[in-house]
Protein backbone atom coordinates (compact mmCIF):
# COMPACT_ATOMS: atom_id res chain seq x y z
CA UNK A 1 23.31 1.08 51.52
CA UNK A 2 23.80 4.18 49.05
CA UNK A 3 21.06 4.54 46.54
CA UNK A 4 22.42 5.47 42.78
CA UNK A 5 20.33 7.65 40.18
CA UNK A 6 18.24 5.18 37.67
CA UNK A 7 15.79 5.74 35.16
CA UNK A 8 12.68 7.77 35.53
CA UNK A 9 9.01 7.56 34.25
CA UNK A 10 7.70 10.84 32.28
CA UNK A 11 4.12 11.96 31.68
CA UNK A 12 2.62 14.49 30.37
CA UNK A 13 -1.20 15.66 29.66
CA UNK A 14 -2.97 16.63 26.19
CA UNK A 15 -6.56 15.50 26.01
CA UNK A 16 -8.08 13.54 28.21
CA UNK A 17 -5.10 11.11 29.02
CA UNK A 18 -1.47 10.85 30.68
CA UNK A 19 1.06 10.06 28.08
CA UNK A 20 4.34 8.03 29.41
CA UNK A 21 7.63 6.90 28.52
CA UNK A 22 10.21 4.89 30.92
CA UNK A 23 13.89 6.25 30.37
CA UNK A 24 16.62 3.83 31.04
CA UNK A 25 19.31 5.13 33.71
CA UNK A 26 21.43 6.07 30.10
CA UNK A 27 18.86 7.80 28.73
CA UNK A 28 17.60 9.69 31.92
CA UNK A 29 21.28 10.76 32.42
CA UNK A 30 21.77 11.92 28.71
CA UNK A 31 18.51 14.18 29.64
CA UNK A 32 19.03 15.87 32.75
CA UNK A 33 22.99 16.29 31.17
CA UNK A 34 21.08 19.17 28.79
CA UNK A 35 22.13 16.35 25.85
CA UNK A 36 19.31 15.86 22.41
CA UNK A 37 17.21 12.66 22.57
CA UNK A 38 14.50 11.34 20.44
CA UNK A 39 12.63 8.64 20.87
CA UNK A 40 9.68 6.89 19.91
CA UNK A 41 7.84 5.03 21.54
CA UNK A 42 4.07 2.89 20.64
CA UNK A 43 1.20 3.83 22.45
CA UNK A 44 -2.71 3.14 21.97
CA UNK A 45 -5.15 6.28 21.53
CA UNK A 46 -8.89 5.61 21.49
CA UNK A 47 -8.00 1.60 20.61
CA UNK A 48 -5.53 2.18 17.96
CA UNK A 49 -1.37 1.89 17.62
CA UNK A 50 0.47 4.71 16.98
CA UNK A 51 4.06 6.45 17.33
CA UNK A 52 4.72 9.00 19.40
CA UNK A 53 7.79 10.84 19.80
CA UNK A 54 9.47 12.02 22.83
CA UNK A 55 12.31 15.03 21.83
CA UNK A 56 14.04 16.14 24.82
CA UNK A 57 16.31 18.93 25.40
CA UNK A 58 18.38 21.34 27.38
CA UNK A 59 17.96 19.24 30.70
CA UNK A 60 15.25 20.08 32.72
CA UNK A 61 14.80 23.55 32.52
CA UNK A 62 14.94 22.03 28.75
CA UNK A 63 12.02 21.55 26.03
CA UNK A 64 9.98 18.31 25.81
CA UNK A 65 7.82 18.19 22.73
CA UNK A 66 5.56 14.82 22.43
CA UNK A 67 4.36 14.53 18.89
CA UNK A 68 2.66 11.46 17.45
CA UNK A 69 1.29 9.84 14.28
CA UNK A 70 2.00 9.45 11.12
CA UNK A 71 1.99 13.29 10.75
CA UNK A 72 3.75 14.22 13.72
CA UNK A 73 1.41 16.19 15.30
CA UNK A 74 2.00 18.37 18.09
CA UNK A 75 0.72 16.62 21.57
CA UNK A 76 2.81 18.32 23.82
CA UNK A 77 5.09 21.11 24.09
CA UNK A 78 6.65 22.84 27.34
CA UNK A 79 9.52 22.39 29.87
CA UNK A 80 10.56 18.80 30.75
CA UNK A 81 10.30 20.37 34.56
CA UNK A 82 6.45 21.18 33.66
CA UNK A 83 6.14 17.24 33.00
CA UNK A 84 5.18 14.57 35.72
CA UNK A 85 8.70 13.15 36.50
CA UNK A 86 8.86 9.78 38.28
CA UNK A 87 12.71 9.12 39.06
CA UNK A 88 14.03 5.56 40.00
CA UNK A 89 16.75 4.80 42.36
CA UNK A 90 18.94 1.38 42.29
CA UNK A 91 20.83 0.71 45.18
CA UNK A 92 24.45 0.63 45.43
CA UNK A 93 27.11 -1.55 46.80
């Protein structure tokens, strides 16, 4: 059985905590292509909601910048290959 590319899990670090966002096998594929995305995404910091915003680009050699809040403040910002990257396989036919 061949396994095919799927999605993949992405963290990164600013404070004390792991930040993470699950791309689809779409989205994951529009990534490593070197192809814009933004997307947001709700997460809970010290026991409240807030946005955050994943902006990837240039693949992953590429930039990731994580910003968050109403303000869209800088969390994150480096090389997508600097991040922890968690890909997912599907298996094929």
């Amino acid at each position: 059985m061949k396994l095919r590319p799927g999605g993949a899990n992405i963290g990164v670090e600013w404070g004390y905590d792991i930040h993470e966002i699950t791309l689809t096998p779409q989205s994951w594929s529009r990534v490593r292509s070197g192809r814009a995305l933004r997307i947001r995404t709700r997460s809970v910091h010290e026991g409240v909601g807030q946005w955050e915003y994943w902006n990837f680009s240039g693949g992953l050699d590429g930039d990731l910048v994580v910003e968050y809040g109403e303000d869209c403040v800088v969390g994150f910002e480096g090389k997508l290959i600097d991040a922890i990257i968690q890909e997912h396989y599907d298996e094929g036919i």
